[in-house]
Protein backbone atom coordinates (compact mmCIF):
# COMPACT_ATOMS: atom_id res chain seq x y z
CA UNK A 1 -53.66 8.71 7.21
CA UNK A 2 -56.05 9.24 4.26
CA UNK A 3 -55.44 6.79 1.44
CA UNK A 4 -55.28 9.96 -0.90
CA UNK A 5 -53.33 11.84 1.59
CA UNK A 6 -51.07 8.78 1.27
CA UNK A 7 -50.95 8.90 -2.35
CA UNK A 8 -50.34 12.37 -3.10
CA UNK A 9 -47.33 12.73 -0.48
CA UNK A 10 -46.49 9.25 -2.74
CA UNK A 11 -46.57 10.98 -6.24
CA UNK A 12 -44.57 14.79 -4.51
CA UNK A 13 -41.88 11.79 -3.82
CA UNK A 14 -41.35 10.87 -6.65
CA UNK A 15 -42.31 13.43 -9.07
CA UNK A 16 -45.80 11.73 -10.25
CA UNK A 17 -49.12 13.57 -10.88
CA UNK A 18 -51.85 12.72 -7.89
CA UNK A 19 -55.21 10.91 -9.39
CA UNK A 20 -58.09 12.79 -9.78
CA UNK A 21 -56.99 16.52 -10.26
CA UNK A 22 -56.51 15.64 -6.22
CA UNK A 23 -54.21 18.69 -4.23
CA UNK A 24 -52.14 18.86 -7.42
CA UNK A 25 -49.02 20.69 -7.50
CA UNK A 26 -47.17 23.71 -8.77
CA UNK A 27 -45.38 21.61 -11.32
CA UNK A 28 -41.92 22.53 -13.16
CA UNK A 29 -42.17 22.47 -16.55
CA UNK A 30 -40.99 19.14 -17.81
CA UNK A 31 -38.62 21.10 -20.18
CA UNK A 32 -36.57 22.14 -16.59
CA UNK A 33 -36.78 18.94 -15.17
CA UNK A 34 -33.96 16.65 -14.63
CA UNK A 35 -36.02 14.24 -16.02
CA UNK A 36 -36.91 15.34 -18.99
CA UNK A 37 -33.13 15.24 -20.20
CA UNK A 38 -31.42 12.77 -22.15
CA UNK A 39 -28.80 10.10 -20.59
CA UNK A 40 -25.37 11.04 -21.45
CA UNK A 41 -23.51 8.40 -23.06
CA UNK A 42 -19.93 7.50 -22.94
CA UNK A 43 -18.06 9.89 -25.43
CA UNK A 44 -15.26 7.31 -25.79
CA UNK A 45 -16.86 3.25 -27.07
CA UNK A 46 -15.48 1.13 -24.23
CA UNK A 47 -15.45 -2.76 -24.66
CA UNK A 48 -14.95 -4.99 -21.16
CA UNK A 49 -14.80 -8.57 -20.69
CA UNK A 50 -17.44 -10.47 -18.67
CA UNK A 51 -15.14 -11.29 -16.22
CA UNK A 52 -14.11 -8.10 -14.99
CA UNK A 53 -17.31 -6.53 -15.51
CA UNK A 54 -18.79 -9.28 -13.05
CA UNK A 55 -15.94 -8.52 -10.48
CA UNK A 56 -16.17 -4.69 -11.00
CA UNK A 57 -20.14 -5.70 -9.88
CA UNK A 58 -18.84 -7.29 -6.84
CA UNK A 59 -16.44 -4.85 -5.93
CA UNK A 60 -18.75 -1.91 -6.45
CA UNK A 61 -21.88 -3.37 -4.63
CA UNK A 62 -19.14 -3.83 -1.46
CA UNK A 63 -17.83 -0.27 -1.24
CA UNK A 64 -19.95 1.70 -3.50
CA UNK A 65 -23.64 0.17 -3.34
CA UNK A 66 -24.53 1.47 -0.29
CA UNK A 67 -24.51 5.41 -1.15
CA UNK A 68 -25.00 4.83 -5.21
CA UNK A 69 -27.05 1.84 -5.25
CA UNK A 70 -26.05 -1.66 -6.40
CA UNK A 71 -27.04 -1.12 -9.79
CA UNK A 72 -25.26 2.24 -9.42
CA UNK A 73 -28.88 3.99 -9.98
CA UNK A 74 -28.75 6.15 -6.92
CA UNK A 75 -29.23 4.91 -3.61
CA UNK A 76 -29.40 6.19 -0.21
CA UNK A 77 -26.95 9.35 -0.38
CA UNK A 78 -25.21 8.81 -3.17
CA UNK A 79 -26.36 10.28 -7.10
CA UNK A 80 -27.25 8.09 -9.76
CA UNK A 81 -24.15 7.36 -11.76
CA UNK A 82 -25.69 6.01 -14.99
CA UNK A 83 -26.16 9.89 -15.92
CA UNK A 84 -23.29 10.97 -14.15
CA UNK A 85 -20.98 13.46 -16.66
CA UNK A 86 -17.56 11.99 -14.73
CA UNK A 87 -18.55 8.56 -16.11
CA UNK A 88 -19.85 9.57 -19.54
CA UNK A 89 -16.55 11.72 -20.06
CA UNK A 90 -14.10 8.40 -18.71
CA UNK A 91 -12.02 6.89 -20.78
CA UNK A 92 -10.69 3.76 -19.54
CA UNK A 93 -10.33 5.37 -16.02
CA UNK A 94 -8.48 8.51 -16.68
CA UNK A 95 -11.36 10.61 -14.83
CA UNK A 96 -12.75 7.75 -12.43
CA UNK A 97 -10.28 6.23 -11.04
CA UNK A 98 -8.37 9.89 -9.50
CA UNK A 99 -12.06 10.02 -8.42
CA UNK A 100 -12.50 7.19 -6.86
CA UNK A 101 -9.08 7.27 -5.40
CA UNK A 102 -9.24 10.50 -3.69
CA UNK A 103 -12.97 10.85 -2.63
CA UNK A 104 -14.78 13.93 -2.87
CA UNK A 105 -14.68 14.92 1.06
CA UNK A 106 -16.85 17.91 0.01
CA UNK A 107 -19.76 16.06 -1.06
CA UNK A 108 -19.50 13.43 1.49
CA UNK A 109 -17.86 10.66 -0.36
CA UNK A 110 -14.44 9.18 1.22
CA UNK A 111 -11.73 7.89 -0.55
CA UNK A 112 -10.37 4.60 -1.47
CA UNK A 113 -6.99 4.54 -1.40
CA UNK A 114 -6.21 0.80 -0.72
CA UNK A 115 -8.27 -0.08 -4.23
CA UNK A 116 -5.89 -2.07 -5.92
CA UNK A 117 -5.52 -1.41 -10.30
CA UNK A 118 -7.66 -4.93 -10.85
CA UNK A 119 -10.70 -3.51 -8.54
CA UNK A 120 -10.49 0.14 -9.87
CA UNK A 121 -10.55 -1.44 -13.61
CA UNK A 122 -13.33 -3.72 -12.43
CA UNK A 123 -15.42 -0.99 -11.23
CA UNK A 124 -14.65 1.43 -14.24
CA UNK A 125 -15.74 -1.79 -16.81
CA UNK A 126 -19.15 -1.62 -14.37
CA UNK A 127 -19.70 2.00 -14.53
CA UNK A 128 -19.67 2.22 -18.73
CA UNK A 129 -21.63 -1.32 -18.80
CA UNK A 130 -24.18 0.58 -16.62
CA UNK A 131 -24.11 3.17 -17.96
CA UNK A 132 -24.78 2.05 -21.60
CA UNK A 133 -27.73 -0.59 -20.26
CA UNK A 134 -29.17 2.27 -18.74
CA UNK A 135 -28.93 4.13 -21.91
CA UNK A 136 -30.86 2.09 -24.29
CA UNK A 137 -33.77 0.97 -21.81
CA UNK A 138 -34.48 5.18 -21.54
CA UNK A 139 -37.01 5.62 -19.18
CA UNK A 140 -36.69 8.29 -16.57
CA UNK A 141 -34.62 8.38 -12.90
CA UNK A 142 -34.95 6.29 -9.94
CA UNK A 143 -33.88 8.89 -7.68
CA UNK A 144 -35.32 12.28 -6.36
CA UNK A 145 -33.17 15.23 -7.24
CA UNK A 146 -33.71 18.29 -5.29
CA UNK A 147 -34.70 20.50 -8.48
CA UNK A 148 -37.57 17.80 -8.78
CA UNK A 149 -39.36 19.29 -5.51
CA UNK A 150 -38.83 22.91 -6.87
CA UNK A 151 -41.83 25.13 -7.30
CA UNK A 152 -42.74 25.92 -3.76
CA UNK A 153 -43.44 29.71 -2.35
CA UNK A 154 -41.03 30.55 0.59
CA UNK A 155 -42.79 33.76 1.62
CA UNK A 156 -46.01 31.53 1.73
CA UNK A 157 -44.27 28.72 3.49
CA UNK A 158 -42.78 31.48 6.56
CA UNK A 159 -46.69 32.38 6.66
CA UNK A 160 -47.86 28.93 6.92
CA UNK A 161 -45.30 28.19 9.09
CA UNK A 162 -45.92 31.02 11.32
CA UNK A 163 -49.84 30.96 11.00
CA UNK A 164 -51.67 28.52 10.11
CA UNK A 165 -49.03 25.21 10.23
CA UNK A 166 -48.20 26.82 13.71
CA UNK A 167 -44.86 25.21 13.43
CA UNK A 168 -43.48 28.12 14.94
CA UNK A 169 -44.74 27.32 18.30
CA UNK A 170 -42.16 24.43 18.49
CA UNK A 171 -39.41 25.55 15.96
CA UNK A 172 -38.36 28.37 15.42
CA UNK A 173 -36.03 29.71 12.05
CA UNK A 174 -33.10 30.69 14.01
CA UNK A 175 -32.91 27.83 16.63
CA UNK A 176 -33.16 24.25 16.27
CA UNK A 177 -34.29 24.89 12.24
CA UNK A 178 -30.89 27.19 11.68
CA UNK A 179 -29.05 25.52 9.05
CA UNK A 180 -31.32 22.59 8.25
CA UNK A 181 -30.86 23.33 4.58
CA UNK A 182 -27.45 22.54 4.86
CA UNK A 183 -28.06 19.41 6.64
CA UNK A 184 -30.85 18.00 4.63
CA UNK A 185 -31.55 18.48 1.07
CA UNK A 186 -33.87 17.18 -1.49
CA UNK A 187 -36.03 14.19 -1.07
CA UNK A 188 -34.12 14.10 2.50
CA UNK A 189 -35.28 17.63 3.54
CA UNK A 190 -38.64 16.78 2.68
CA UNK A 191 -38.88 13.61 5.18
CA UNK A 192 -37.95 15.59 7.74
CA UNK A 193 -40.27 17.85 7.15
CA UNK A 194 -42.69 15.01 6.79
CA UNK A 195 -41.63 12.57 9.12
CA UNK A 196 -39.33 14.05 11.55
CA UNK A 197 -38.01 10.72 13.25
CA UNK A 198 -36.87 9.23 9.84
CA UNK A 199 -38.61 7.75 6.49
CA UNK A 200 -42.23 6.85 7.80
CA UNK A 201 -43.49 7.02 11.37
CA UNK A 202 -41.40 4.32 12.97
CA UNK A 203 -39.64 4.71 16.45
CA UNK A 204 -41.70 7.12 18.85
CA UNK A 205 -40.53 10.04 21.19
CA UNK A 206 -41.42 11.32 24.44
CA UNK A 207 -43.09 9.21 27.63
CA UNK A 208 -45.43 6.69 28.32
CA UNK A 209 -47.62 6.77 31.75
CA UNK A 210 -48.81 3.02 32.38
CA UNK A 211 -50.98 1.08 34.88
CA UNK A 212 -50.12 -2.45 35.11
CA UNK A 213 -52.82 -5.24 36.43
CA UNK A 214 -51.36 -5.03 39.54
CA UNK A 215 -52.32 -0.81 39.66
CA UNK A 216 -49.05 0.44 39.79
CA UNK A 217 -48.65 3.51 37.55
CA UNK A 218 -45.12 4.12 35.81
CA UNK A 219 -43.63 6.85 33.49
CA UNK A 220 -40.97 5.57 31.27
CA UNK A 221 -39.28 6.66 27.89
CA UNK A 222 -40.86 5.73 25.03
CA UNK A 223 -38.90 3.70 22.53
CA UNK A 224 -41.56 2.44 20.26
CA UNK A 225 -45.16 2.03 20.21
CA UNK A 226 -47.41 -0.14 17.91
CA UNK A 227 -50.85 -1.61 17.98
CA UNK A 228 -50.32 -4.46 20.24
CA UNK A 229 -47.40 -3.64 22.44
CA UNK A 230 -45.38 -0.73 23.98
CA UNK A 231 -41.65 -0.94 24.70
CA UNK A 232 -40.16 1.56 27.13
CA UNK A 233 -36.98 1.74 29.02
CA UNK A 234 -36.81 0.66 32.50
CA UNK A 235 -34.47 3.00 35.11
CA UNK A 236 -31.01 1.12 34.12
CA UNK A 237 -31.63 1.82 30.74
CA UNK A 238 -33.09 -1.93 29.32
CA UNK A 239 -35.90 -2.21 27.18
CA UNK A 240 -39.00 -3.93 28.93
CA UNK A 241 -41.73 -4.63 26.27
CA UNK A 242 -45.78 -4.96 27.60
CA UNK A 243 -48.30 -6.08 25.71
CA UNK A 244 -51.20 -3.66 25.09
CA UNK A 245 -53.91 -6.08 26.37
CA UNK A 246 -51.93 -5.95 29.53
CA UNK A 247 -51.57 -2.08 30.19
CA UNK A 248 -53.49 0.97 30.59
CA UNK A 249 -51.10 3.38 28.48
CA UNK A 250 -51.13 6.95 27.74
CA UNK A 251 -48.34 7.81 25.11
CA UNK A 252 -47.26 11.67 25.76
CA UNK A 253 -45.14 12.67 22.26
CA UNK A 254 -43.80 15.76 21.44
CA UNK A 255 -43.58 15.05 17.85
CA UNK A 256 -47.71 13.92 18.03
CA UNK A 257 -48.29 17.83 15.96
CA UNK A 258 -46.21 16.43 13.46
CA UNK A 259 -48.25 13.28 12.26
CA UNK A 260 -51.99 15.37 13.55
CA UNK A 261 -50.28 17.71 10.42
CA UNK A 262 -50.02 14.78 7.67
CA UNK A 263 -54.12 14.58 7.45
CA UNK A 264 -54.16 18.50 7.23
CA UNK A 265 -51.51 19.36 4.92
CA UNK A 266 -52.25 20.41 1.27
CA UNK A 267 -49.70 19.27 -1.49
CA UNK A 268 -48.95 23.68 -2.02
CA UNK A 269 -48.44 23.53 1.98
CA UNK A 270 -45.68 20.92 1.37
CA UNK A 271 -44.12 22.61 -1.07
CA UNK A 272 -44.20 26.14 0.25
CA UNK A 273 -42.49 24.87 3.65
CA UNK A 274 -40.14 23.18 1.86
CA UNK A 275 -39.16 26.16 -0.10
CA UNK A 276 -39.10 27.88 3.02
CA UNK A 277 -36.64 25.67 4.82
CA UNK A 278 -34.79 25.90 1.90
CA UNK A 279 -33.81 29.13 2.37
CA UNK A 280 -32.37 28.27 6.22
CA UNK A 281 -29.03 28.14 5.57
């Protein structure tokens, strides 16, 4: 990929401004963005000891960090609970803890019902301590909220995608694409869009045809491919690993289109198709 290809799919991440007057894009006004507004603070002063803000830490990095981040920032799934309302409205648990307790199935976070008072307390004391840091250092988010990647076209992104992108001649709206809004959203939606086997071009698809020193050709599934070995799986299912030097390899993968479209793309191409496949719901 082109290093300024690189950097501008970089800067739509995360909501930066490419160098250069390069592919820039249709921005939302900072006065919209999520960004732009102030942390709330907690409504009610809170005071914790060290101690159980140190075990709240521990407790919360164990069943929380995962989804919200150790720091409680935002993290892989979860939102970014320094600006969250529930904790800025808490007082002493009253809000968090029938949270915490029950879950919120809807949104994808399960419930913790075997918490005992100590660890709920210790993760409330956490939350506010957080939450207040947070506050005085200012400064903007860590994570990607979907409203940050707003500004697309979706009747330009159909047309792309049925014209010129010709993703239409794998995908189609109402097949394997129905519903993807509901399944991926955001920053997520995006690296599918981007990188359809996960966050950056990691595991490969599809076959690999081979010719060993010995001139016996085999087709195998791919499992991964890099630039000094490939690693296929052999008829019972075990992965057998060659180095390149070793093979005569060609990789067949169906999701080749995908990566051939990162050095084409324009920065209003990415955001039209995602505004598109926004609307696939």
């Amino acid at each position: 990929m082109k290093l300024v290809t690189f950097i501008v799919f970089a800067c739509i991440a995360f909501g930066q401004q490419p160098p250069n007057g390069q592919n820039r894009p249709a921005r939302v006004p900072s006065s919209r963005s999520p960004a732009a507004k102030a942390r709330p603070k907690s409504l009610t002063p809170q005071t914790y000891s060290a101690d159980l803000i140190r075990e709240g830490e521990v407790r919360f990095g164990s069943q929380c960090g995962f989804c919200h981040g150790k720091d409680a920032a935002g993290g892989e799934t979860g939102p970014d609970l320094t600006r969250a309302e529930v904790v800025a409205q808490d007082s002493h648990g009253d809000k968090l803890i029938p949270v915490i307790h029950a879950g919120r199935p809807n949104a994808g976070m399960p419930a913790f019902p075997s918490l005992t008072e100590a660890e709920l307390n210790g993760i409330v004391a956490f939350l506010h301590t957080q939450m207040d840091k947070f506050a005085q250092l200012g400064g903007g988010r860590r994570s990607v909220e979907p409203s940050d990647l707003a500004g697309g076209n979706a009747a330009a992104g159909r047309e792309y995608f049925q014209g010129a992108g010709k993703c239409s001649s794998c995908h189609s709206a109402t097949g394997d694409l129905a519903g993807i809004a509901n399944k991926y959203q955001g920053l997520n939606l995006l690296r599918r869009i981007l990188y359809p086997t996960g966050f950056g071009p990691a595991a490969a698809s599809g076959t690999a045809t081979f010719t060993l020193r010995t001139g016996q050709t085999l087709v195998a599934p791919l499992v991964f491919v890099d630039d000094f070995s490939v690693t296929v799986l052999d008829p019972l299912g075990a992965r057998q690993t060659y180095p390149l030097h070793d093979v005569k390899v060609k990789v067949t993968d169906p999701l080749e289109a995908h990566f051939v479209q990162l050095g084409k793309y324009t920065d209003t191409d990415i955001h039209n198709v995602y505004a598109y496949l926004e609307t696939l719901k």
